[in-house]
N, C-alpha and C. Protein backbone atom coordinates (compact mmCIF):
# COMPACT_ATOMS: atom_id res chain seq x y z
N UNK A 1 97.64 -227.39 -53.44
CA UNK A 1 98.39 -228.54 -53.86
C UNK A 1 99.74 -228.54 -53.14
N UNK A 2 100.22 -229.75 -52.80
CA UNK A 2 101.31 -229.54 -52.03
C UNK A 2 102.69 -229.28 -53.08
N UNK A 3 103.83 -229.30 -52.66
CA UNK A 3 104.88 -228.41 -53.18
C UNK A 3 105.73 -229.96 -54.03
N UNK A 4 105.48 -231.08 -53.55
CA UNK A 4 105.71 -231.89 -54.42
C UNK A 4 104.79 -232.59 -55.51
N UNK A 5 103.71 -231.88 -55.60
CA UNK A 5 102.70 -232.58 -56.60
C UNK A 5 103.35 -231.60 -58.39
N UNK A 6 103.52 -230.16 -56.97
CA UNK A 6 104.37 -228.96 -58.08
C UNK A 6 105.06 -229.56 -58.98
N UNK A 7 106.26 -230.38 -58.27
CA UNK A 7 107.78 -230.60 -58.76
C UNK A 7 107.51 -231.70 -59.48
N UNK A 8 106.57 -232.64 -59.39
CA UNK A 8 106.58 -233.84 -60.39
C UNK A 8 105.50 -233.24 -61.80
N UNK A 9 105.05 -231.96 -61.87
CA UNK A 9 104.22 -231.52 -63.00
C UNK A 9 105.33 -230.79 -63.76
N UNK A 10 106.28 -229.71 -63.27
CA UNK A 10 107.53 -229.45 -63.92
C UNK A 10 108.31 -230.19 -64.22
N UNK A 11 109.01 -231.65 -63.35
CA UNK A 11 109.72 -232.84 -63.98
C UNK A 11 109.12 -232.76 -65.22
N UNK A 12 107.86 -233.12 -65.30
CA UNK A 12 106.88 -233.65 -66.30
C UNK A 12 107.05 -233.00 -67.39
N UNK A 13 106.59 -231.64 -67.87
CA UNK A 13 106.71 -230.83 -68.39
C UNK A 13 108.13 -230.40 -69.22
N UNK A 14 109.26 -230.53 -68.11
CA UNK A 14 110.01 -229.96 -68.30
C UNK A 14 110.89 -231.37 -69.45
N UNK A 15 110.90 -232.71 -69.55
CA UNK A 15 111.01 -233.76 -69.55
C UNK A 15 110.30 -233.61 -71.09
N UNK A 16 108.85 -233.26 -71.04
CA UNK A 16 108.35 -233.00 -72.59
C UNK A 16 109.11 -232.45 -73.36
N UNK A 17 109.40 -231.07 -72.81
CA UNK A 17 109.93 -230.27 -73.27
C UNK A 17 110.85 -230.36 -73.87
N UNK A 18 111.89 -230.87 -73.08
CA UNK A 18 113.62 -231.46 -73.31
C UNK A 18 113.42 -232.41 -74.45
N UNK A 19 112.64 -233.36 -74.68
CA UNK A 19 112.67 -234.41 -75.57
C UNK A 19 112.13 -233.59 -77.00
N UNK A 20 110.98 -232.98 -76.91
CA UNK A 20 110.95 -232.21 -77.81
C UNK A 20 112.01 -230.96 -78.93
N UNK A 21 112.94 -230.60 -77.77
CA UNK A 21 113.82 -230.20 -78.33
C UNK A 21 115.09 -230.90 -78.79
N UNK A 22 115.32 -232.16 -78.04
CA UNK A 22 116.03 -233.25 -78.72
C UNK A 22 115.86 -233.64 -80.20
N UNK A 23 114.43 -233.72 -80.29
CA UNK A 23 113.76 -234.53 -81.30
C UNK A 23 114.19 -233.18 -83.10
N UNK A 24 113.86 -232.08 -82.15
CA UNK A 24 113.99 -230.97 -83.54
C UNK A 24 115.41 -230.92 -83.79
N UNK A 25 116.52 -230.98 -82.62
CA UNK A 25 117.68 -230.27 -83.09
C UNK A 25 118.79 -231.82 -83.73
N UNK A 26 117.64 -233.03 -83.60
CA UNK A 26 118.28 -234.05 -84.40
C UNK A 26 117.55 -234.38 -85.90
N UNK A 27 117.00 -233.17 -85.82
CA UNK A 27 116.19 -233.91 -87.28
C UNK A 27 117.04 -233.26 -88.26
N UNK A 28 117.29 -233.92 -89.24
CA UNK A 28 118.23 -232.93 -90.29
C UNK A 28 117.56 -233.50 -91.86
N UNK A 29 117.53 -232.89 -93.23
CA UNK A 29 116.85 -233.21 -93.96
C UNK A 29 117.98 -233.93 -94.80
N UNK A 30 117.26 -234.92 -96.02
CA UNK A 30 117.46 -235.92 -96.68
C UNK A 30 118.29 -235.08 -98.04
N UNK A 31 119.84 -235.58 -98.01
CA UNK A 31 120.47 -235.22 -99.24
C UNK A 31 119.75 -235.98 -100.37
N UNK A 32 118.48 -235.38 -101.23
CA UNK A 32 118.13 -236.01 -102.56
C UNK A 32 118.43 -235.35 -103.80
N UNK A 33 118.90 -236.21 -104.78
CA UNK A 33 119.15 -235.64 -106.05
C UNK A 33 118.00 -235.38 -106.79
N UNK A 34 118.42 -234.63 -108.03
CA UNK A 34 117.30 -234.04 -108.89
C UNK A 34 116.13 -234.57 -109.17
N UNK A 35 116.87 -235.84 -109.64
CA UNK A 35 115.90 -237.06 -110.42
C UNK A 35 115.20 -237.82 -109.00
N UNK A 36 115.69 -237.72 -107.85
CA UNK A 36 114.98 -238.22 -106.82
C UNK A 36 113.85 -236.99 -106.17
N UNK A 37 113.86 -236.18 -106.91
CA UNK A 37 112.67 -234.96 -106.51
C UNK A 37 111.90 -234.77 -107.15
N UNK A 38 112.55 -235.34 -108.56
CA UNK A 38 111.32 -234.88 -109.90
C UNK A 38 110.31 -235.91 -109.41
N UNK A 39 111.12 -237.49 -109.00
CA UNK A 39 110.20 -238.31 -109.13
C UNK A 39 109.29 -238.58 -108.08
N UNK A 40 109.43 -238.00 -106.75
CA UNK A 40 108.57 -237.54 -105.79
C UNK A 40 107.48 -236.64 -106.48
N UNK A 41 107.66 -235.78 -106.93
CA UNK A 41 106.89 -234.49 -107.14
C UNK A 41 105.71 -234.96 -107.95
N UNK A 42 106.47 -235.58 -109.20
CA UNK A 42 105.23 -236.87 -109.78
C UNK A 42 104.68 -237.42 -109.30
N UNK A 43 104.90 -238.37 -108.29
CA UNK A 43 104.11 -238.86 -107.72
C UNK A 43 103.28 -238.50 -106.68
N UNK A 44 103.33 -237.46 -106.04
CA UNK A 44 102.25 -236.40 -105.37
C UNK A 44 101.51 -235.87 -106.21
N UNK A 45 101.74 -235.50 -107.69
CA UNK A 45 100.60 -234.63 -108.73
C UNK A 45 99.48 -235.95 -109.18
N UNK A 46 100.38 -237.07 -108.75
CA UNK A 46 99.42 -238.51 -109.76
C UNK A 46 98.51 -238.68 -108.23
N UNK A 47 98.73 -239.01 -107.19
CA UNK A 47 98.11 -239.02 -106.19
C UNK A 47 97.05 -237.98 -105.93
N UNK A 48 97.74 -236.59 -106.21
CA UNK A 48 96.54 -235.58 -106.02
C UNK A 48 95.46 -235.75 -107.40
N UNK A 49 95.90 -235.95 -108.11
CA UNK A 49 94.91 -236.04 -109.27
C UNK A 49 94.11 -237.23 -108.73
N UNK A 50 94.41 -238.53 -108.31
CA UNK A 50 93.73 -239.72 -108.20
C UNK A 50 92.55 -238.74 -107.04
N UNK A 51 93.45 -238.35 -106.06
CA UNK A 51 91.95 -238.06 -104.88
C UNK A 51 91.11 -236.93 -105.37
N UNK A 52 90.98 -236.20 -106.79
CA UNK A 52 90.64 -234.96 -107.24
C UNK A 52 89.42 -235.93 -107.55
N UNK A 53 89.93 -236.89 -108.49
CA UNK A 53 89.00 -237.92 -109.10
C UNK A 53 87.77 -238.34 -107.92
N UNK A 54 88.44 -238.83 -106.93
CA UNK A 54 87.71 -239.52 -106.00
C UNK A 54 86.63 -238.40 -105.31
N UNK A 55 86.87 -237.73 -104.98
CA UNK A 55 86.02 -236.61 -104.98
C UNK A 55 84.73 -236.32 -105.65
């Protein structure tokens, strides 16, 4: 393979790469309060129960 087919697979790569680490070191998690967790949490046990059902 010639020496520029090289350099546009590392651009490539390297370009994944970079964005990928963009993507993690901007993710930061959601300040939620108590009552905004209880009421998540409920609603994942009512959901898991619904697909337990469906089953």
């Amino acid at each position: 393979m010639p020496w520029y087919a090289w350099l546009i697979i590392i651009l490539a790569l390297g370009s994944i790469v970079g964005s990928l680490m963009l993507l993690r070191d901007s993710a930061r998690k959601l300040p939620l309060s108590e009552e905004q967790l209880k009421r998540i949490r409920e609603r994942n046990a009512e959901a898991d129960a619904k697909d337990a059902e469906n089953r």
